[in-house]
N, C-alpha and C. Protein backbone atom coordinates (compact mmCIF):
# COMPACT_ATOMS: atom_id res chain seq x y z
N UNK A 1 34.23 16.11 -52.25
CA UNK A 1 34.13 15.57 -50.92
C UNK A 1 32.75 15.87 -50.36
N UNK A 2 32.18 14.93 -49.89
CA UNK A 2 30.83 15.58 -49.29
C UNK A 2 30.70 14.15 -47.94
N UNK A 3 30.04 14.61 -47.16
CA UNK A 3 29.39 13.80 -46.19
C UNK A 3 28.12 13.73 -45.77
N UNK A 4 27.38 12.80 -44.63
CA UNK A 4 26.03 12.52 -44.71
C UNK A 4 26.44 12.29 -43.04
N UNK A 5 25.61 13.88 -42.46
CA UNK A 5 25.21 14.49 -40.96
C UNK A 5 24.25 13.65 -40.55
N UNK A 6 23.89 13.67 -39.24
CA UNK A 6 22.56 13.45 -38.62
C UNK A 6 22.45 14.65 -37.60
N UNK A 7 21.14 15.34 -37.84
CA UNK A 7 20.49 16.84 -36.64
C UNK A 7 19.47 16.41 -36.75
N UNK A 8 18.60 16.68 -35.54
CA UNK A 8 17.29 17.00 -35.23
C UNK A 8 16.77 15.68 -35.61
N UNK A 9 17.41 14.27 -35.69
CA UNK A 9 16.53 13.07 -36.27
C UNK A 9 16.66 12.78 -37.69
N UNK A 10 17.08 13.33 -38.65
CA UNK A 10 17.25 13.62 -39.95
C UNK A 10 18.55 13.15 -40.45
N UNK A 11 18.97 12.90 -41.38
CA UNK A 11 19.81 12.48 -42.45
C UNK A 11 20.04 13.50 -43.50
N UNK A 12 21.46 14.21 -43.67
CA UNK A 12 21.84 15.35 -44.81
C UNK A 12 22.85 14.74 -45.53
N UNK A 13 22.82 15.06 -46.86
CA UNK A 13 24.24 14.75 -47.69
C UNK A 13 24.68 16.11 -47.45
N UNK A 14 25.60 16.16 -47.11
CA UNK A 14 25.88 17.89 -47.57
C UNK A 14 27.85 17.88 -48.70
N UNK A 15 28.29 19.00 -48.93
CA UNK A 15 29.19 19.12 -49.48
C UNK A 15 29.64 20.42 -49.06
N UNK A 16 30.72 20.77 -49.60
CA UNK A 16 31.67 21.89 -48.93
C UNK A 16 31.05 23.04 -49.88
N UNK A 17 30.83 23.93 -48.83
CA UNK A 17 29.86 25.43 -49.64
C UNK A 17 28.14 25.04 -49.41
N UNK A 18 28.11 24.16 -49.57
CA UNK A 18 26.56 23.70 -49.62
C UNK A 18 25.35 24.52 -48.46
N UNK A 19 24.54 25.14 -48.98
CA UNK A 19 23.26 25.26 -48.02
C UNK A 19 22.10 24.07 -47.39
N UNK A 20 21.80 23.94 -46.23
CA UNK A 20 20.96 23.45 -45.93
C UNK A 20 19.88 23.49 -44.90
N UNK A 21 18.80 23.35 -44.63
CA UNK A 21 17.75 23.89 -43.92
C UNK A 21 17.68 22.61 -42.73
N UNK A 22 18.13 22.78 -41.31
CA UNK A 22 17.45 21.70 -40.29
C UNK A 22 16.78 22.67 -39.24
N UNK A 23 16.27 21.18 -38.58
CA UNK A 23 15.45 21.86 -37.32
C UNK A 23 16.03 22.72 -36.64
N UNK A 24 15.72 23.84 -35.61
CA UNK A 24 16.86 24.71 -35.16
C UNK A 24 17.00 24.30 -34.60
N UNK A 25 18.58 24.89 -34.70
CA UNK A 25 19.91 24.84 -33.23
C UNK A 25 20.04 26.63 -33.11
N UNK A 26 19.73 26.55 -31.84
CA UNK A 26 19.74 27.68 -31.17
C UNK A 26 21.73 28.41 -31.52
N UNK A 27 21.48 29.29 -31.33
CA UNK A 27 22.93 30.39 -31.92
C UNK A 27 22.67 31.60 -33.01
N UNK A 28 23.59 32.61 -32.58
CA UNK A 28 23.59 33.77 -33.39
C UNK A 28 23.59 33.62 -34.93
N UNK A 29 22.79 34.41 -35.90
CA UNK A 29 23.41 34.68 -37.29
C UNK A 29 24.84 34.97 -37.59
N UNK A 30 25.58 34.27 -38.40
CA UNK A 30 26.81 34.61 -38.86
C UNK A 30 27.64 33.40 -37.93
N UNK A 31 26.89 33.43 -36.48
CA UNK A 31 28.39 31.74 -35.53
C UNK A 31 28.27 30.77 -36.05
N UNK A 32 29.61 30.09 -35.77
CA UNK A 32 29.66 28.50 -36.08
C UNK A 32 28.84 27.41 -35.39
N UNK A 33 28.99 26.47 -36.09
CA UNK A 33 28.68 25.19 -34.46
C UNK A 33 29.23 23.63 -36.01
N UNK A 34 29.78 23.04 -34.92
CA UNK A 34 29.98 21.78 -34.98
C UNK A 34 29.23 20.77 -35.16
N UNK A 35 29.03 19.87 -36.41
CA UNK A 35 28.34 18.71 -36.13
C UNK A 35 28.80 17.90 -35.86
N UNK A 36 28.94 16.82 -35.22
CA UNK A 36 29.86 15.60 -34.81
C UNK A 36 29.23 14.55 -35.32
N UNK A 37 28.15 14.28 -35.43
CA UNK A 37 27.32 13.46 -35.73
C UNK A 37 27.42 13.14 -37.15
N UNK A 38 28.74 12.73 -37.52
CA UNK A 38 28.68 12.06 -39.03
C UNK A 38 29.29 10.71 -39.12
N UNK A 39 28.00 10.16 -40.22
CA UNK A 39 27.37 8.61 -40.67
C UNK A 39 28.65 8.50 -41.69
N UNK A 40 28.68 9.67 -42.50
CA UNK A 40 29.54 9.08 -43.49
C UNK A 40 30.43 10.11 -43.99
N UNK A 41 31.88 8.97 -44.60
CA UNK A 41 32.80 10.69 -45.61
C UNK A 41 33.04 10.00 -47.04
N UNK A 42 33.03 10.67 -47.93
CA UNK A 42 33.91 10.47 -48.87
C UNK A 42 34.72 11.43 -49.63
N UNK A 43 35.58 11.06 -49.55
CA UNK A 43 36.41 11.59 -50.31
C UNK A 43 37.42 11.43 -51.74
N UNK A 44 36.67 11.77 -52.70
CA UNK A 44 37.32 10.96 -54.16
C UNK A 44 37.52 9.85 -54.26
N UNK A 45 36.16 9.07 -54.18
CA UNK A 45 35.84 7.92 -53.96
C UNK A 45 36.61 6.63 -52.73
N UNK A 46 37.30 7.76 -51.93
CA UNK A 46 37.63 6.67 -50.98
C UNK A 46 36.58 7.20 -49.61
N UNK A 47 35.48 5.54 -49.23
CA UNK A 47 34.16 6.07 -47.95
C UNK A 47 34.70 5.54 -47.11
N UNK A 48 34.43 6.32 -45.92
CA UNK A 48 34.86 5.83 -44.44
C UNK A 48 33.04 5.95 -44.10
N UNK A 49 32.96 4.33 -43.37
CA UNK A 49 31.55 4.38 -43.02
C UNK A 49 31.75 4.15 -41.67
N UNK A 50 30.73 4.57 -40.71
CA UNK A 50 30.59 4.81 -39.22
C UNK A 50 29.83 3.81 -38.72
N UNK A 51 30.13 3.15 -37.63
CA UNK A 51 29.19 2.35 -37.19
C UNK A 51 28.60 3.01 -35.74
N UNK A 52 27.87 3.83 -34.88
CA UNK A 52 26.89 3.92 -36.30
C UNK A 52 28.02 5.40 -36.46
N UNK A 53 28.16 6.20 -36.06
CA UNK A 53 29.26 7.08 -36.30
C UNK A 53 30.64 7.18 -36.73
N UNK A 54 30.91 8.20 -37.56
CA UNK A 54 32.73 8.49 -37.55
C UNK A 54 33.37 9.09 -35.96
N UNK A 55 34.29 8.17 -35.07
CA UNK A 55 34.80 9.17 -34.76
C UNK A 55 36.15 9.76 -34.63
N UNK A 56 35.83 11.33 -34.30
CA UNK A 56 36.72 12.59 -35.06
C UNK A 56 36.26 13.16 -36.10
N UNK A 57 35.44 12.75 -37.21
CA UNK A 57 34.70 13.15 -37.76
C UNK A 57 34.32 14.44 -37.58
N UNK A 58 33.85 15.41 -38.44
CA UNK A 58 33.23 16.86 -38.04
C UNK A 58 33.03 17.24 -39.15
N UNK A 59 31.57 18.27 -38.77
CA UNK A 59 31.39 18.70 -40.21
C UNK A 59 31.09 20.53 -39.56
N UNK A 60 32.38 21.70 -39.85
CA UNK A 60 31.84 22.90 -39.39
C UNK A 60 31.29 23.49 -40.11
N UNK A 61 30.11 23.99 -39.68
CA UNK A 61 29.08 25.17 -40.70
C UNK A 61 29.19 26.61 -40.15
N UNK A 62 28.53 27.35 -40.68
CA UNK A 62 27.63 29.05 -40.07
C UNK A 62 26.39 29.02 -40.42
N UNK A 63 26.12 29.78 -39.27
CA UNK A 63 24.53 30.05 -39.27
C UNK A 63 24.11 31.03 -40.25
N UNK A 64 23.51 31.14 -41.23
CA UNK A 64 23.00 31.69 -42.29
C UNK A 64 21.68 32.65 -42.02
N UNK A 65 20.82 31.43 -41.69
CA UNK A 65 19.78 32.11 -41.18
C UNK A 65 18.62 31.79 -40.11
N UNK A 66 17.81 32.07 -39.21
CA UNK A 66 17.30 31.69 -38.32
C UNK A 66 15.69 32.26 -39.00
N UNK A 67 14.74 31.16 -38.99
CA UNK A 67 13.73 31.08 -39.86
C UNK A 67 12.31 30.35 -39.60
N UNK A 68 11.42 30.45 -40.01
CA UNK A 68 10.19 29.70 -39.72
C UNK A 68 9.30 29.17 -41.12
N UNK A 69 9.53 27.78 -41.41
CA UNK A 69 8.79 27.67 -42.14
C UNK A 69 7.54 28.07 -42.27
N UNK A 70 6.58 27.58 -43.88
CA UNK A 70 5.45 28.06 -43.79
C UNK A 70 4.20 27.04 -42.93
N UNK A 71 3.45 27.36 -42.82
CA UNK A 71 2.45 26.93 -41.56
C UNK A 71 1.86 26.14 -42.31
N UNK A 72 1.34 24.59 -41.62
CA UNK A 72 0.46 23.82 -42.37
C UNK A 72 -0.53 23.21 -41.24
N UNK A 73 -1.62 23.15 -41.85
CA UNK A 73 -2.72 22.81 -41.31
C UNK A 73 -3.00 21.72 -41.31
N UNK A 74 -3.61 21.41 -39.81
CA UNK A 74 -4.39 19.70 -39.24
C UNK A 74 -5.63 20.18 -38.96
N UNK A 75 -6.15 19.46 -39.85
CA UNK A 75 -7.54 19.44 -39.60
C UNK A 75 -8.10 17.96 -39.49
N UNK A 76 -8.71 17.95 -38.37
CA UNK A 76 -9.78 16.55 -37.74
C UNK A 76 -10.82 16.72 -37.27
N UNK A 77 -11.90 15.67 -38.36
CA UNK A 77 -12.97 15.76 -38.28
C UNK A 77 -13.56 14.30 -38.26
N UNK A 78 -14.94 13.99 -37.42
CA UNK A 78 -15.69 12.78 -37.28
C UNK A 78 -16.63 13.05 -37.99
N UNK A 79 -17.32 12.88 -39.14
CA UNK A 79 -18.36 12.74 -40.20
C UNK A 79 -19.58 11.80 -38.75
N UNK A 80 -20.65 13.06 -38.90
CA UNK A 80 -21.89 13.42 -38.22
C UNK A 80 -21.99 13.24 -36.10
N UNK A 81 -20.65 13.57 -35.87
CA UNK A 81 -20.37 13.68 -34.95
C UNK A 81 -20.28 15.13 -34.07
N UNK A 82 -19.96 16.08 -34.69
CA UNK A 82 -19.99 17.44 -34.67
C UNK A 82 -18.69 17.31 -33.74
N UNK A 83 -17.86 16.64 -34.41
CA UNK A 83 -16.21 16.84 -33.55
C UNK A 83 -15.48 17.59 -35.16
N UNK A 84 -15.30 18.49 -34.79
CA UNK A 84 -13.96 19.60 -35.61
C UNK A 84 -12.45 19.90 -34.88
N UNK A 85 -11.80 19.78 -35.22
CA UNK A 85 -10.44 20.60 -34.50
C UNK A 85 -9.70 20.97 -35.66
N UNK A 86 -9.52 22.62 -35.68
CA UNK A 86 -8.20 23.30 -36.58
C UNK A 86 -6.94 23.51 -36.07
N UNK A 87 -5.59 23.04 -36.42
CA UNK A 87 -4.55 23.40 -35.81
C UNK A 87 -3.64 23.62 -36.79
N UNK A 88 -2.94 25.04 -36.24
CA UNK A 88 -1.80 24.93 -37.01
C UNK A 88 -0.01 24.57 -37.02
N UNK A 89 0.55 24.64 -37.56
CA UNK A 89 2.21 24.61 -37.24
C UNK A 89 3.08 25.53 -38.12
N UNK A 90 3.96 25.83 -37.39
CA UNK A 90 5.21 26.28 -37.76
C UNK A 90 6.53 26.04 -37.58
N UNK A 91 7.20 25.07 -38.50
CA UNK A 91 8.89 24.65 -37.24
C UNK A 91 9.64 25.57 -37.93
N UNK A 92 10.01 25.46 -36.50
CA UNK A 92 11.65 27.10 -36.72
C UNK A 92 12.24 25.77 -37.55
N UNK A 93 12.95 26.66 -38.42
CA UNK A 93 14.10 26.00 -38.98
C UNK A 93 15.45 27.63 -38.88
N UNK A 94 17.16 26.35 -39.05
CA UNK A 94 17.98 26.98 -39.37
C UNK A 94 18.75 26.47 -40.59
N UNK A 95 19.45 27.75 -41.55
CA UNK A 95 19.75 27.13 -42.50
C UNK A 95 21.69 27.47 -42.28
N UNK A 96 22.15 26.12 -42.74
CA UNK A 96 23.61 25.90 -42.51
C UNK A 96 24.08 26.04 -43.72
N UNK A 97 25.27 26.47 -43.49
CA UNK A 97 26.09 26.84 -44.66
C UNK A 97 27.22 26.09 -44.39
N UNK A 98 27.64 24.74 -45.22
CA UNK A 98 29.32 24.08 -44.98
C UNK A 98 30.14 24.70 -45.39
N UNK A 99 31.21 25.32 -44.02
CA UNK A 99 32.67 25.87 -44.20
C UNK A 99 33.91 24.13 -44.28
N UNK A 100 33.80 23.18 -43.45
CA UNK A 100 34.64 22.65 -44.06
C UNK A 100 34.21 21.14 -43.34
N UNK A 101 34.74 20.11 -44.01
CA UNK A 101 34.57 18.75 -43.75
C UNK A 101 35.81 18.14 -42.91
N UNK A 102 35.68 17.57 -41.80
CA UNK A 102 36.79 16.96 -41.43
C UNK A 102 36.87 15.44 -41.44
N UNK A 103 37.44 14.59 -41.87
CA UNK A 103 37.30 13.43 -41.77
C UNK A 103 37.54 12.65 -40.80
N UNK A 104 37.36 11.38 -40.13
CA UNK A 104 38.14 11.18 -38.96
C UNK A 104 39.09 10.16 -39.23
């Protein structure tokens, strides 16, 4: 059985047990939270597709871990202009752990 979430703008397949890394959602290490936001289910080859959502649908996880990817650099430059700018980033990410799939 696995389904396909939407967080933070993004698209997940996930499956039951499965780890996965999205943008953060604020909450403790170890709490739950609810996704509602599911596109799709299947289950042993029978799909329930969402227009654009399932609803009743749910997909519950735990919070695993609260995290910051690694930093990547923007750099912009105008060739003989003497314009430079260095910037960097870091997005928090959280990583979900699926406890169980609900279908709707």
């Amino acid at each position: 059985m696995y389904a396909v979430v939407k967080t933070g703008g993004k698209q997940y397949k996930v499956a039951r047990g499965s780890l996965f890394k999205v943008e953060k959602i604020p909450g403790p290490v170890g709490g739950t939270i609810t996704l509602s936001e599911v596109l799709m289910v299947s289950d042993d080859g029978e799909v329930k597709l969402g227009q654009p959502t399932l609803s009743g649908a749910a997909v519950d996880c735990e919070i695993v871990e609260q995290a910051r990817a690694k930093k990547i650099i923007v750099f912009k430059m105008k060739r003989r202009k003497s314009y430079r700018k260095k910037l960097g980033h870091r997005q928090s990410l959280t990583t979900l752990k699926v406890k169980d799939i609900k279908p709707g």
